[in-house]
Protein backbone atom coordinates (compact mmCIF):
# COMPACT_ATOMS: atom_id res chain seq x y z
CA UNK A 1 0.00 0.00 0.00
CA UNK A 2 3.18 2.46 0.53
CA UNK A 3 4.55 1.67 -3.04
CA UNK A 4 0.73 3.22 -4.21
CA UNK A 5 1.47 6.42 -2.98
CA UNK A 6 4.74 6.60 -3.25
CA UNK A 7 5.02 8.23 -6.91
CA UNK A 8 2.30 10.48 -5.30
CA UNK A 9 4.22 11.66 -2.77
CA UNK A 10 7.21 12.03 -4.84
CA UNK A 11 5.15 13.98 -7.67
CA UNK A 12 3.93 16.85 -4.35
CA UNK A 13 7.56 16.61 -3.09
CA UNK A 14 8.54 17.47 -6.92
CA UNK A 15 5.72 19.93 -7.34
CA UNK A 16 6.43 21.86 -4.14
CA UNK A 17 10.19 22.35 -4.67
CA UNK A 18 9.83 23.21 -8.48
CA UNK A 19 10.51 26.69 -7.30
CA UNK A 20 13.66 26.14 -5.77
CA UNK A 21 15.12 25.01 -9.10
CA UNK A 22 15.25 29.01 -10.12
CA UNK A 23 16.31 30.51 -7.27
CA UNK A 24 14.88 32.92 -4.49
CA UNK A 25 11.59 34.69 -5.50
CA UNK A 26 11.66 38.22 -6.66
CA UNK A 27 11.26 41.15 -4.53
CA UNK A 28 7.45 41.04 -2.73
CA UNK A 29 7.43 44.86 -1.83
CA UNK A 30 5.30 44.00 0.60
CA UNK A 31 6.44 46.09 3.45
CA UNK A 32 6.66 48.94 1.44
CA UNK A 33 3.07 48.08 0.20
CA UNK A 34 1.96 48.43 3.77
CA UNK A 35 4.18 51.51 4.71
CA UNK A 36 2.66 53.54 1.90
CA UNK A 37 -0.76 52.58 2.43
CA UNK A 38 -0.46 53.41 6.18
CA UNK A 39 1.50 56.97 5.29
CA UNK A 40 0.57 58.32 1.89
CA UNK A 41 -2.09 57.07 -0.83
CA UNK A 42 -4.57 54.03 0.63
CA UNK A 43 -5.89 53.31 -3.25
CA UNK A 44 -2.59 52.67 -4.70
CA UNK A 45 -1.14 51.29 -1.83
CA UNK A 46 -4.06 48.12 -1.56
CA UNK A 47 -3.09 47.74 -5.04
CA UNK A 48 0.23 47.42 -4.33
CA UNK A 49 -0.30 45.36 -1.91
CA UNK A 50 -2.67 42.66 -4.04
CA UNK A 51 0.39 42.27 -6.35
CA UNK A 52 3.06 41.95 -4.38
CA UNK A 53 1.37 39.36 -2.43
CA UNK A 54 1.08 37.28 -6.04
CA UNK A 55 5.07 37.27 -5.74
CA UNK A 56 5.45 34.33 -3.81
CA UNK A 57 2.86 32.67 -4.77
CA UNK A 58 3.46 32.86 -8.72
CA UNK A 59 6.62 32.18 -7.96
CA UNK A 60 5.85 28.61 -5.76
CA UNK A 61 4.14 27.27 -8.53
CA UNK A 62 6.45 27.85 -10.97
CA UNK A 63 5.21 30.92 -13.16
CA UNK A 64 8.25 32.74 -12.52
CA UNK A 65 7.88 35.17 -15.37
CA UNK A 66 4.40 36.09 -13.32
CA UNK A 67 6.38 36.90 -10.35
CA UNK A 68 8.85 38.91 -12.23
CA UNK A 69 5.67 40.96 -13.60
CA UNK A 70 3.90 40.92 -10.48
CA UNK A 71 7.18 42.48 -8.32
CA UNK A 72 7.33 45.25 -11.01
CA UNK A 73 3.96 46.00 -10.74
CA UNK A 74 3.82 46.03 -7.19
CA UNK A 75 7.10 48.20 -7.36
CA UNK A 76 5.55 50.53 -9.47
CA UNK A 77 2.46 51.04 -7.51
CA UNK A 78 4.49 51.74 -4.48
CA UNK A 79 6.45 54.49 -6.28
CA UNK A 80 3.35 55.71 -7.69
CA UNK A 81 1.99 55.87 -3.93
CA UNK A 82 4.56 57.33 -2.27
CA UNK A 83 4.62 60.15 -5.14
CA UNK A 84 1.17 60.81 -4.89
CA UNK A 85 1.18 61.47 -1.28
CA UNK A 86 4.47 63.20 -1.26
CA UNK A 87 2.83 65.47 -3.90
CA UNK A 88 -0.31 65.77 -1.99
CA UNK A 89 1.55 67.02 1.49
CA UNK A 90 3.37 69.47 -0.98
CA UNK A 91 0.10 70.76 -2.04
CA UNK A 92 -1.58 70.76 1.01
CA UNK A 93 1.41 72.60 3.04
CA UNK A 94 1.74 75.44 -0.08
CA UNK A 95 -2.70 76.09 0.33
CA UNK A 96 -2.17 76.16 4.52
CA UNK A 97 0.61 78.89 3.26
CA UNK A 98 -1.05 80.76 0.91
CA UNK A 99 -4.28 80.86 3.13
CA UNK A 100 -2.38 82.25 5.81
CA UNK A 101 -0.51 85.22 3.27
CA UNK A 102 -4.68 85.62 2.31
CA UNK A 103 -5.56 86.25 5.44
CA UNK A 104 -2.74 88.39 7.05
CA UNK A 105 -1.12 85.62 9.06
CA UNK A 106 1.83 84.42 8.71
């Protein structure tokens, strides 16, 4: 009854390290992900955060081109987050400062 599962078993063991064949999966950006969607822009951020947790998992089952795409991505939407809010605070200090010159305060 062992033998019977035994090319089972071997085909999971074989599935499940697949991945290691090619190395250490791409960059997740998930921290970052997190960081800017905690400091700066919560819309971009989530999506950064729905790719970049794709990484790994692409990766695992052996679509590593996916991963590859899906770390860009994610990289990409963190940059674009953490832009968009720096540009935002810029904004937002420059109208407290020119509301203040409008009103006599400085």
């Amino acid at each position: 009854m062992d033998q019977s599962n035994q090319p089972q078993n071997q085909f999971q063991q074989q599935q499940f390290n697949q991945g290691d064949n090619y190395g250490p999966a791409p960059k997740t950006w998930l921290a970052e992900s997190i960081i800017v969607t905690i400091l700066c822009c919560q819309i971009f951020g989530i999506i950064a955060i729905i790719y970049s947790s794709q990484v790994e998992s692409k990766h695992r089952v052996g679509d590593f081109q996916g991963a590859i795409k899906a770390s860009n991505t994610a990289k990409n939407w963190v940059i674009a987050a953490a832009v968009t809010g720096f540009v935002v605070l810029i904004l937002t200090f420059f109208i407290f400062v020119l509301g203040a010159i409008a009103d006599g305060g400085y």
